[in-house]
Protein backbone atom coordinates (compact mmCIF):
# COMPACT_ATOMS: atom_id res chain seq x y z
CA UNK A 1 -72.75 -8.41 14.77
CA UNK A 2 -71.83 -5.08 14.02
CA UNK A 3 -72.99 -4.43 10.11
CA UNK A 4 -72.04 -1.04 8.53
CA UNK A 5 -73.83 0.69 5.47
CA UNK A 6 -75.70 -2.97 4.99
CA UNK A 7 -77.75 -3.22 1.73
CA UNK A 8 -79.65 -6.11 0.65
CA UNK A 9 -78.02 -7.97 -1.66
CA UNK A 10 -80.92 -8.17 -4.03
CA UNK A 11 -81.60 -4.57 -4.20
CA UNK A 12 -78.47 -3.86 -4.74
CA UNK A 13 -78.35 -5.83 -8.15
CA UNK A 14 -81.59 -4.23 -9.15
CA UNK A 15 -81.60 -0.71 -7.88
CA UNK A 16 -79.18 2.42 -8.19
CA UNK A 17 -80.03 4.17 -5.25
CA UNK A 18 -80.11 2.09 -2.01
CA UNK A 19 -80.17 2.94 1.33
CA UNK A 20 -77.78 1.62 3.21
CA UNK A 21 -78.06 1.24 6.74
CA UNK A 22 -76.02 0.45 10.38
CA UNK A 23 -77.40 -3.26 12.10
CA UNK A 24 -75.60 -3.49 15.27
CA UNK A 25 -76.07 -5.98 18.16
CA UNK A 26 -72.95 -6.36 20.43
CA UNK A 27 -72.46 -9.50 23.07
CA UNK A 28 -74.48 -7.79 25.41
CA UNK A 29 -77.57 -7.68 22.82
CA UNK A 30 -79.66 -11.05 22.93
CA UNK A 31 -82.77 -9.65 21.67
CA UNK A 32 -83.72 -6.53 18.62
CA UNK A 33 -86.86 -5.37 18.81
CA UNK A 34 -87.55 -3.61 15.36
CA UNK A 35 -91.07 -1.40 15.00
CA UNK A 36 -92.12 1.45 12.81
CA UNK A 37 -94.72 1.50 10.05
CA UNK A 38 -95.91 -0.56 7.78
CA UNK A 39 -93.83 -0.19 4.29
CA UNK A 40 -90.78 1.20 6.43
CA UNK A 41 -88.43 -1.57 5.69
CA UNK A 42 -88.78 -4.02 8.59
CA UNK A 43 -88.84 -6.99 7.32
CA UNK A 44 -86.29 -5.61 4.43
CA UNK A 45 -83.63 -5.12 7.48
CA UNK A 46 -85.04 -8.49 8.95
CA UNK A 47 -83.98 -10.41 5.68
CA UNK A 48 -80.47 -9.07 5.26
CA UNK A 49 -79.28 -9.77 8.90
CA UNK A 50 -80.53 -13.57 7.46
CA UNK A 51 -78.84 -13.56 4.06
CA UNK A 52 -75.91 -11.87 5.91
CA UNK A 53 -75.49 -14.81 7.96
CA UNK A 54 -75.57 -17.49 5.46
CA UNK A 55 -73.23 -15.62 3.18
CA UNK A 56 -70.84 -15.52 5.72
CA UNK A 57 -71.11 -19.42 5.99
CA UNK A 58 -71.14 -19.62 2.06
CA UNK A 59 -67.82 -17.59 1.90
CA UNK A 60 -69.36 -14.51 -0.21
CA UNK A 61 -68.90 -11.27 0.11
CA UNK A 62 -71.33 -8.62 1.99
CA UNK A 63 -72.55 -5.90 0.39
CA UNK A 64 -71.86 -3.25 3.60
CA UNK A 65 -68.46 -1.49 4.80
CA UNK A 66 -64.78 -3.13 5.08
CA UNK A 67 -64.70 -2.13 8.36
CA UNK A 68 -67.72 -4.73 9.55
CA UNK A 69 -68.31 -7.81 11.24
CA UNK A 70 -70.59 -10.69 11.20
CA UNK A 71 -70.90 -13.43 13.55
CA UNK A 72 -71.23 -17.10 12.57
CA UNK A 73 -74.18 -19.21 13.07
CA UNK A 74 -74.18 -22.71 13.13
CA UNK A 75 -78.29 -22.78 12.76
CA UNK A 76 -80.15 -20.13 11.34
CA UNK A 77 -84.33 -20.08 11.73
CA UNK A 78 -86.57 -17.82 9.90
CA UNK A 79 -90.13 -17.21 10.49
CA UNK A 80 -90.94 -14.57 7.73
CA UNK A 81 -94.20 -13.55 5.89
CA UNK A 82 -97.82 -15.47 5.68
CA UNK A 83 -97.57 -19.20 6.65
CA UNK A 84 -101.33 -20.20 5.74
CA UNK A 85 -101.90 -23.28 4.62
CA UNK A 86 -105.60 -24.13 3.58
CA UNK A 87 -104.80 -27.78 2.47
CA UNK A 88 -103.61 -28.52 5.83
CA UNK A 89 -106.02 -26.32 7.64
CA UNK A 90 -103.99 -24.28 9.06
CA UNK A 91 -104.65 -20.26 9.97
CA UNK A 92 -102.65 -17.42 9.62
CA UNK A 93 -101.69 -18.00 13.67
CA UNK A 94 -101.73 -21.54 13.57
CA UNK A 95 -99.11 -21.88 10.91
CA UNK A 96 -96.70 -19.51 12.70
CA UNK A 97 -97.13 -21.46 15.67
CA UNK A 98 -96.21 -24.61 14.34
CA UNK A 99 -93.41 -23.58 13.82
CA UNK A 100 -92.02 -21.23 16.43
CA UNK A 101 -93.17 -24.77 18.26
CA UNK A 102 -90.87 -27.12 16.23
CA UNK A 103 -88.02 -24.03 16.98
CA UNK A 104 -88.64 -25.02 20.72
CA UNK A 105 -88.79 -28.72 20.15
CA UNK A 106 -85.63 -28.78 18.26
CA UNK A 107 -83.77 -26.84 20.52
CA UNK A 108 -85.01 -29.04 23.86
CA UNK A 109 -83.90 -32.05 21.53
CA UNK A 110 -80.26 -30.75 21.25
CA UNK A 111 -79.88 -30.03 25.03
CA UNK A 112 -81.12 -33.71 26.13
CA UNK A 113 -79.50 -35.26 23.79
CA UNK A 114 -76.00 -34.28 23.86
CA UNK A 115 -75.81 -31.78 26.89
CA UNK A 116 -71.72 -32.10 26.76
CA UNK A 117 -71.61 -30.79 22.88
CA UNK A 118 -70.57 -27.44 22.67
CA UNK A 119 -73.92 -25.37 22.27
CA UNK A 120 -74.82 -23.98 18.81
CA UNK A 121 -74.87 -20.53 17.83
CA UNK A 122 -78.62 -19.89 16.63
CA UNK A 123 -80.00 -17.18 14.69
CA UNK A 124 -83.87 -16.46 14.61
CA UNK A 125 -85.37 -14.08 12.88
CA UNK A 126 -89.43 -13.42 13.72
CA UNK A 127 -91.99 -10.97 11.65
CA UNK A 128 -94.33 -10.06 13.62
CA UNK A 129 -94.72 -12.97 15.96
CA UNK A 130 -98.25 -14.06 17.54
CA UNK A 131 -100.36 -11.79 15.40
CA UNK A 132 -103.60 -12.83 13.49
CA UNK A 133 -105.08 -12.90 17.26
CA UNK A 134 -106.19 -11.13 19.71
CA UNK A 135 -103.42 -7.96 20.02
CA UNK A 136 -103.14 -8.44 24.41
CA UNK A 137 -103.42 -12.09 24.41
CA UNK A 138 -101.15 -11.77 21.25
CA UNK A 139 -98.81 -9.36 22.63
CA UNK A 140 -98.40 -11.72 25.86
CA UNK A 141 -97.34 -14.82 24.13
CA UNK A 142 -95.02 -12.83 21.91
CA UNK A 143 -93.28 -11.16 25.13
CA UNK A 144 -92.94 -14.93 26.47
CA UNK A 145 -91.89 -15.97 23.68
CA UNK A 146 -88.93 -13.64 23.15
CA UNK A 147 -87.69 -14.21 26.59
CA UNK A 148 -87.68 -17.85 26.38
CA UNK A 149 -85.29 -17.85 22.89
CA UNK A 150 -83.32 -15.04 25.05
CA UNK A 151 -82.33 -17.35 27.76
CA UNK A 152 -81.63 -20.05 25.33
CA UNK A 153 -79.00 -17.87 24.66
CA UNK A 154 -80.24 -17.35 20.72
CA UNK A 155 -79.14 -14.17 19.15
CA UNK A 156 -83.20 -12.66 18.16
CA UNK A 157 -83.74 -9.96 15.44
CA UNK A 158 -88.09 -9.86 15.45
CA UNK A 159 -90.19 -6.83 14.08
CA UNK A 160 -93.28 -5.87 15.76
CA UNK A 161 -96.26 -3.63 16.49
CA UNK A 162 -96.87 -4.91 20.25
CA UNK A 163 -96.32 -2.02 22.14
CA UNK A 164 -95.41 -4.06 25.43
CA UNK A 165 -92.44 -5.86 22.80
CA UNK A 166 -91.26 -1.89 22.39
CA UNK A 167 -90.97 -1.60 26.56
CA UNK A 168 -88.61 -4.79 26.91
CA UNK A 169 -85.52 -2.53 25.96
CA UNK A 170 -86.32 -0.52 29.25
CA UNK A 171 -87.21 -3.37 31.58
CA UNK A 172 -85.37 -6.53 30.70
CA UNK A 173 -81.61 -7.11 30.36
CA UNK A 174 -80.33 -7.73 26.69
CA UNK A 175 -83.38 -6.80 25.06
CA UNK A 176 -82.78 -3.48 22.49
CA UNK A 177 -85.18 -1.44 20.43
CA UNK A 178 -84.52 -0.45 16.75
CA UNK A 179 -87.29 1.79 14.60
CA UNK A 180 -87.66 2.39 11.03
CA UNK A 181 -88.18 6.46 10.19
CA UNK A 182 -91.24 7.67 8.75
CA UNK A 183 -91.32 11.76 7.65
CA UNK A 184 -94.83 12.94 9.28
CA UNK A 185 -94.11 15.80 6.50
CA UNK A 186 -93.95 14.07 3.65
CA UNK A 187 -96.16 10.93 5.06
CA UNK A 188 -93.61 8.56 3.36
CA UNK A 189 -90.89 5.89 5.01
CA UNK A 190 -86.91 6.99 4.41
CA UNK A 191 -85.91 3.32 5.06
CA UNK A 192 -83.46 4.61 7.65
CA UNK A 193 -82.94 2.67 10.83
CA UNK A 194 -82.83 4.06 13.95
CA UNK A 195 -80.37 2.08 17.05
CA UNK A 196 -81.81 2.63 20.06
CA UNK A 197 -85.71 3.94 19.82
CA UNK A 198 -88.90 2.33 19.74
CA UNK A 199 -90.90 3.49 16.64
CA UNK A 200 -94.57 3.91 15.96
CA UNK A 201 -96.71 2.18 13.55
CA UNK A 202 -98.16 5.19 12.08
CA UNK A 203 -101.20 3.14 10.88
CA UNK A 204 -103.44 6.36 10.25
CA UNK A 205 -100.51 8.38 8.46
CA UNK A 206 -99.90 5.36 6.21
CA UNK A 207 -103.62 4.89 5.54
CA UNK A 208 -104.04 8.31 4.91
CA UNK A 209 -101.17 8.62 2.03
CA UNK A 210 -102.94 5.55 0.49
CA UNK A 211 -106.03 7.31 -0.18
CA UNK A 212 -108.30 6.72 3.34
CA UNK A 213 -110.53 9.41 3.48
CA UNK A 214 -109.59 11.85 5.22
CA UNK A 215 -112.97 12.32 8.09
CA UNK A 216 -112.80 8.58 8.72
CA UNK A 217 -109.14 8.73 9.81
CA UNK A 218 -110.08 11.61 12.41
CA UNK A 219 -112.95 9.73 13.39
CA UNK A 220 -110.63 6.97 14.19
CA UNK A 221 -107.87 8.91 16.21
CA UNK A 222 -110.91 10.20 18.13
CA UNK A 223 -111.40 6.58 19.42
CA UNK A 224 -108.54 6.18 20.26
CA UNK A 225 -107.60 5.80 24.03
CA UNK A 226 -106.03 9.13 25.18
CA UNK A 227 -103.04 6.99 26.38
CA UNK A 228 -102.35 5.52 23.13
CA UNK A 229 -102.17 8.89 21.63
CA UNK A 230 -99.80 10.34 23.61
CA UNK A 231 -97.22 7.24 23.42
CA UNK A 232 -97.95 7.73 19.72
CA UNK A 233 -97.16 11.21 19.57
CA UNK A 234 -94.07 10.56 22.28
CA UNK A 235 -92.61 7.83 19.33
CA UNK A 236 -92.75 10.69 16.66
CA UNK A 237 -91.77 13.34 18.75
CA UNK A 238 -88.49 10.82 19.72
CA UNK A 239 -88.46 9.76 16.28
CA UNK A 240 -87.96 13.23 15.15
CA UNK A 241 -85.65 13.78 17.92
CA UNK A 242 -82.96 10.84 16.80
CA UNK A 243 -83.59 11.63 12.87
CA UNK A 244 -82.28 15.03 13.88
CA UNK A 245 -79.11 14.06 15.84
CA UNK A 246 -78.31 11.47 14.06
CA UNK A 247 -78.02 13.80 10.91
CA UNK A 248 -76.56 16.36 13.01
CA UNK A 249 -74.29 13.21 13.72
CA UNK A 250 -73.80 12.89 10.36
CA UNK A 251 -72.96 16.44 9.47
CA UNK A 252 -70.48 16.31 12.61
CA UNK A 253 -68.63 12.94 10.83
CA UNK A 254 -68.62 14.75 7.32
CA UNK A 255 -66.99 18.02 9.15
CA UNK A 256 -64.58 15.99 10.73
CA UNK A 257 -63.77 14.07 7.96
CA UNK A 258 -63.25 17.45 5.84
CA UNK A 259 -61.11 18.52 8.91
CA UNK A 260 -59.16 15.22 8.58
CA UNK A 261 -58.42 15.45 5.30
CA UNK A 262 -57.89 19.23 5.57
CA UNK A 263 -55.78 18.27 8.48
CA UNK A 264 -53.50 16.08 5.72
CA UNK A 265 -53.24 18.57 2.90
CA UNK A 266 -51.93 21.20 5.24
CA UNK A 267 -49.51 18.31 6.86
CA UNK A 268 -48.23 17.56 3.11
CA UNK A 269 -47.99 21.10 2.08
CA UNK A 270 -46.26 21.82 5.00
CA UNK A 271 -43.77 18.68 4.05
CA UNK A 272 -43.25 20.40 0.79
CA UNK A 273 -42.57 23.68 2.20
CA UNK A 274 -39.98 22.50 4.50
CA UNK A 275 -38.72 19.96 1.76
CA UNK A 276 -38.66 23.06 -0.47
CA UNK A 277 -36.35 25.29 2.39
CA UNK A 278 -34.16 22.30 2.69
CA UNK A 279 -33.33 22.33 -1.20
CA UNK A 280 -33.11 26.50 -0.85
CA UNK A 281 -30.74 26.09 1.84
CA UNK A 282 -28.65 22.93 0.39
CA UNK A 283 -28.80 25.19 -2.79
CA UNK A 284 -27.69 28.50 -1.06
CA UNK A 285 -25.04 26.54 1.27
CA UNK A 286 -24.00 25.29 -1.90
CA UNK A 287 -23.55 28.50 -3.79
CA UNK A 288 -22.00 30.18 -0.84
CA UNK A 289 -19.47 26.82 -0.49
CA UNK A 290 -18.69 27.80 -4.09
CA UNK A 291 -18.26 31.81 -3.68
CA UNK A 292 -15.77 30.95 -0.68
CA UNK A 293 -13.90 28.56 -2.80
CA UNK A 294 -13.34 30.91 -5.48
CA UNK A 295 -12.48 33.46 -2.97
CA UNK A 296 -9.97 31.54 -1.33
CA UNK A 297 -8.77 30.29 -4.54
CA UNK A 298 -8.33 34.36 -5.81
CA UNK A 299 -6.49 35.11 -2.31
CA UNK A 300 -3.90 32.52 -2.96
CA UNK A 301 -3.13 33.27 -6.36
CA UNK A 302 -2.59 36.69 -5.22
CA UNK A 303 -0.43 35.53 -2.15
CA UNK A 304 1.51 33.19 -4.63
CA UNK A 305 2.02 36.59 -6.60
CA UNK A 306 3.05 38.35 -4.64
CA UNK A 307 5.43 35.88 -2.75
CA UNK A 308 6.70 35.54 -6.76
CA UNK A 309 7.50 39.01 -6.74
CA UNK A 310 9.32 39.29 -3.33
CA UNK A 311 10.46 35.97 -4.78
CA UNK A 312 11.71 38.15 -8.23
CA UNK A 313 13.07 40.87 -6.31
CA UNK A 314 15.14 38.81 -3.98
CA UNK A 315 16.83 37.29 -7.26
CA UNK A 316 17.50 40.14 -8.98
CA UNK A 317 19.29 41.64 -5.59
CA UNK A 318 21.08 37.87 -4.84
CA UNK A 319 22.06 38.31 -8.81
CA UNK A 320 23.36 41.88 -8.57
CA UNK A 321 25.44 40.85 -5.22
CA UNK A 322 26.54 37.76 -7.12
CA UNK A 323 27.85 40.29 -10.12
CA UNK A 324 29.63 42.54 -7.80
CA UNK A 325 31.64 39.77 -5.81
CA UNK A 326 32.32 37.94 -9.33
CA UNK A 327 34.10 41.40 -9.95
CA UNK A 328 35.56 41.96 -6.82
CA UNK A 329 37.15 38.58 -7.23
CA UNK A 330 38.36 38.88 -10.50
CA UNK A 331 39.91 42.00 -10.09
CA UNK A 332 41.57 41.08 -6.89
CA UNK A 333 42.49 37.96 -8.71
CA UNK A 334 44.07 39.72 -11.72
CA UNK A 335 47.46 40.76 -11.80
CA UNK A 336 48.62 44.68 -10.50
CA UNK A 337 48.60 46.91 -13.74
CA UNK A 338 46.19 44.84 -15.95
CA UNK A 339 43.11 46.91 -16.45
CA UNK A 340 39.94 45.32 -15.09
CA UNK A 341 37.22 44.44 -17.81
CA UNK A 342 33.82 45.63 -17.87
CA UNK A 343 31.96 42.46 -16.59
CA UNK A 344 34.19 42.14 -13.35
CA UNK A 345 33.81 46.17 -12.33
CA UNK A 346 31.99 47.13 -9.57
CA UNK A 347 30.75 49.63 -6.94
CA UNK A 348 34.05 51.67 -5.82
CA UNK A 349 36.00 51.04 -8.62
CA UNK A 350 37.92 53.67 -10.75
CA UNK A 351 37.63 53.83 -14.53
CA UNK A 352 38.04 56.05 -17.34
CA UNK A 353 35.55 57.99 -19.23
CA UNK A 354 36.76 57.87 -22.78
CA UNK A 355 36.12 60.80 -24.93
CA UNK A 356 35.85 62.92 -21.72
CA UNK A 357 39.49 62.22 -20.72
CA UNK A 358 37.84 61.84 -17.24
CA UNK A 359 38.43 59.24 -13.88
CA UNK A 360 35.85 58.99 -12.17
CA UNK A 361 34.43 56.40 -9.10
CA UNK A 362 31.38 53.79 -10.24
CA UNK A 363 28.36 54.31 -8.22
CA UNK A 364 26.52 51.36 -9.61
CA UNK A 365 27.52 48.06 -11.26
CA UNK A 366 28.12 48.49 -14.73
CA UNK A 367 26.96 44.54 -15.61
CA UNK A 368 23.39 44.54 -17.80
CA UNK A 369 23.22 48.15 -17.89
CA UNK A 370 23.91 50.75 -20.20
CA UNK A 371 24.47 53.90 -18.38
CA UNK A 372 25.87 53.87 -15.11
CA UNK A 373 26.35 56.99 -12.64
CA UNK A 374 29.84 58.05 -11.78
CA UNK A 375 31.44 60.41 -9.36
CA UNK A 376 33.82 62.60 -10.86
CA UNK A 377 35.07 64.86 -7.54
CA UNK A 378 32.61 66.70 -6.32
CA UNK A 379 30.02 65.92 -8.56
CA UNK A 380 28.61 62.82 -10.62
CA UNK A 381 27.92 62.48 -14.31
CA UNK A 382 25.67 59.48 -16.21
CA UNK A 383 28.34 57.68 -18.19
CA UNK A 384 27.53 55.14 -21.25
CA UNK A 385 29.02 52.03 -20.16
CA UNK A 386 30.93 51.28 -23.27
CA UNK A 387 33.36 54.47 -22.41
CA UNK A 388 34.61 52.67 -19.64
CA UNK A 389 37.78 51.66 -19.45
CA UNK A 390 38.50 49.53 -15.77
CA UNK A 391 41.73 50.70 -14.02
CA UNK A 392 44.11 48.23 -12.47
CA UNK A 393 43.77 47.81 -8.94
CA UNK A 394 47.04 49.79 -7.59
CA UNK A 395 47.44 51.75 -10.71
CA UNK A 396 46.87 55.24 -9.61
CA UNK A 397 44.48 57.33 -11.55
CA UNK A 398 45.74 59.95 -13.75
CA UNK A 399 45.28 63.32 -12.23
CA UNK A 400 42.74 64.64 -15.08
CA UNK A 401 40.13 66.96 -12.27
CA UNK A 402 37.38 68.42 -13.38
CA UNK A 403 38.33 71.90 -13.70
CA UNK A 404 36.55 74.03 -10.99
CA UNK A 405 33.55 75.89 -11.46
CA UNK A 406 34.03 79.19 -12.88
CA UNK A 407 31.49 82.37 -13.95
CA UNK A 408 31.65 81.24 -18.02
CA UNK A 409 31.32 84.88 -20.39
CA UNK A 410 29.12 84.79 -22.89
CA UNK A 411 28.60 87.12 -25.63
CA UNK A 412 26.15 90.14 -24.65
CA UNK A 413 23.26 88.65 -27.29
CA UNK A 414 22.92 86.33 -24.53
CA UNK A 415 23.02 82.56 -24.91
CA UNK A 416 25.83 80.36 -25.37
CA UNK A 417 28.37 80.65 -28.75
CA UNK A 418 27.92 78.40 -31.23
CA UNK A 419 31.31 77.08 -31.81
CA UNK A 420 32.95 73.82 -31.50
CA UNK A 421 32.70 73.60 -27.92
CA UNK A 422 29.06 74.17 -27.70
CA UNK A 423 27.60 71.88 -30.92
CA UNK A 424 27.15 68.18 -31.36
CA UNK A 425 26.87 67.12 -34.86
CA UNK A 426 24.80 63.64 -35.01
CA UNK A 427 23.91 63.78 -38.39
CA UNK A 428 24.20 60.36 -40.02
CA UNK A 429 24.43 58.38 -36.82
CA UNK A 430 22.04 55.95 -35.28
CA UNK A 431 19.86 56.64 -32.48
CA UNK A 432 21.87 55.32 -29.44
CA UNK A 433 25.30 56.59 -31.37
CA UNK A 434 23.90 59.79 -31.04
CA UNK A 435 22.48 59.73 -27.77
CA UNK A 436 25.88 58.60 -26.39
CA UNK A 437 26.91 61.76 -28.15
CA UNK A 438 24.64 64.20 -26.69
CA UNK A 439 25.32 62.81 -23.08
CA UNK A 440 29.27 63.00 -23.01
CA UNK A 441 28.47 66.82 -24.53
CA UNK A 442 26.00 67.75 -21.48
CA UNK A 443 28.78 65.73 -19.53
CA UNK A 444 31.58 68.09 -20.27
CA UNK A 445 29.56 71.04 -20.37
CA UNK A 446 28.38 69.64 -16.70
CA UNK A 447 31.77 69.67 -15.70
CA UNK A 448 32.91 72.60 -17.54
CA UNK A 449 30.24 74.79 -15.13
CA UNK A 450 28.28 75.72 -17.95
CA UNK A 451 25.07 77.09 -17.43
């Protein structure tokens, strides 16, 4: 039986506030001994270990914690509250020991008759047993009692005031005390059990906060047997003592509960944090995976560029080689004497300057261009390309020098004479008829060593 945060069904229904308390008696446990005052909720914790049991058997559900556990019992027997019967003449003590005598019978019945049955599992539950007699004769038959049902091997919860019931827990095996609190300060029961510790009636307490005066109650502790007081104050003093750890207890179970749960927020928070790097860093991996991309993609369009432009320049020189064998060919292929034309000349050929009267050697293919450089002895002039006249290969060039240099007079105003030699008159012509006019003018003047 191990019942956790146990409330009576009953006052559950009817009350908001109910204190809820631990019942526990393991395989080792065949006896409870339950004492404390009067009012303290004995008989309260006596009744739901009952109605705990036959729930069970019923199928309900028990008002206490999911983590709990209740035995079953094939037979349970309940001796609980005032058994007089004045039509069948029966005392206070003489009722209660009918039937704690039928209990007995009962049981010696089953064990006769059937001793190869497989024993049942009784529950008994006892308030107060043997009172409404004489407390040591009393207290003696209740001791026996409790001993017998113990090595019947019944499970015993029983509530008491015997004082020699309390000492069982210390001198016989399976017997265990259990105590109901009552606050000296406040002279009130909490209703809290206690696992473990005897508790003490508190008669003079209790009769005190119900209005006893006050002399007669000192009066009475007075008589009592120095011995008594001392266990009496020994049960507070204990009482005190497990009320205090067990809320110390308490407080520990709360802490580490807070702890626990503190414990799991950090844990989750820490989950997030982590889950939030991994995002930063899938983000930042991916951003970088992009940058890299782009940069590679920026360093091969500039490698293809530039392998177009080596690409460009290596045409234009394979074209310009193909131009100057196309004219080499031609103009070995044409016959002697026939000048050469203008698309088949080419580097080291002789032509004509017309206007100039001049022969001259091409530096430069004349093919796409429009001026071309020419050596004409010593020196070299820029010719307009469509002056050129090609000679034949094997023709020999007309001996037209360039007359030497010579010291040129000039009249004494200084500067050159404006006559016919010295103007160029492009009035009325179009811009590249008259450029080709001013260059064959600097030309000759070139050639004519003027300064």
């Amino acid at each position: 039986m191990r019942l956790l945060q146990a409330r009576h069904p009953l006052l559950v229904l009817s009350k908001e506030q109910v204190v809820a308390n631990d019942i526990l008696l393991d395989e080792s446990i065949q006896v409870l001994v339950i004492s404390g005052p009067n009012t303290g909720g004995k008989t309260v914790t006596l009744k739901i270990v009952g109605l705990f049991a036959l729930m069970v058997r019923a199928g309900l559900h028990l008002p206490c914690d999911a983590e709990s556990e209740m035995a079953f019992f094939s037979d349970v027997y309940a001796d609980i509250g005032d058994a007089q019967d004045l039509a069948r003449d029966l005392s206070s003590f003489s009722a209660h020991m009918t039937q704690v005598i039928q209990l007995l019978d009962e049981t010696d019945c089953q064990r006769r008759g059937d001793e190869q049955a497989e024993p049942r599992q009784w529950l008994v539950l006892l308030d107060e047993p043997v009172t409404s007699t004489d407390p040591t004769e009393g207290a003696a038959l209740a001791e026996a009692l409790l001993c017998r049902l113990a090595t019947l091997g019944m499970k015993v919860v029983a509530t008491t005031h015997y004082g020699s019931l309390k000492a069982l827990a210390h001198t016989m095996p399976g017997f265990a005390n259990a105590a109901v609190e009552f606050d000296v300060a406040t002279l009130s029961p909490t209703y809290r059990l206690f696992m473990g510790v005897p508790g003490g009636s508190s008669a003079l307490e209790i009769a005190g906060r119900l209005g006893m005066d006050w002399a007669l109650l000192d009066e009475a502790r007075q008589k009592l047997q120095k011995d008594e007081r001392v266990m009496e104050a020994m049960l507070h003093d204990l009482q005190a003592t497990q009320r205090k750890l067990t809320d110390d207890l308490a407080r520990a179970v709360e802490a580490r509960r807070e702890a626990e749960q503190a414990e799991q927020r950090a844990k989750a928070q820490l989950a997030r944090l982590e889950e939030t790097e991994r995002e930063a860093q899938k983000g930042l991996k991916r951003k970088l995976s992009e940058q890299f991309s782009r940069a590679r993609a920026e360093v091969q369009a500039t490698v293809d560029a530039v392998k177009g432009e080596q690409k460009l320049i290596k045409a234009k020189a394979a074209k310009q080689r193909l131009f100057e064998l196309e004219a080499k060919t031609r103009a070995e292929l044409a016959p002697p004497g026939m000048p050469i034309p203008l698309e088949q000349l080419g580097v080291g050929d002789q032509v004509e300057i017309g206007g100039l009267g001049m022969t001259g050697t091409l530096l430069e293919a004349p093919q796409g261009k429009k001026r071309v450089r020419v050596k004409v002895g010593e020196g070299e002039l820029l010719a307009t390309v469509a002056n050129l006249v090609g000679l034949a290969r094997g023709q020999a060039a007309p001996s037209k020098p360039a007359p030497p240099s010579r010291p040129r007079r000039f009249p004494s105003g200084g500067g050159l004479g404006l006559d016919e030699q010295t103007v160029v008159d492009v009035r009325g012509k179009a811009a590249d008829e008259a450029l080709d006019d001013v260059i064959a003018a600097l030309d000759r003047a070139t050639l004519a060593g003027a300064p």
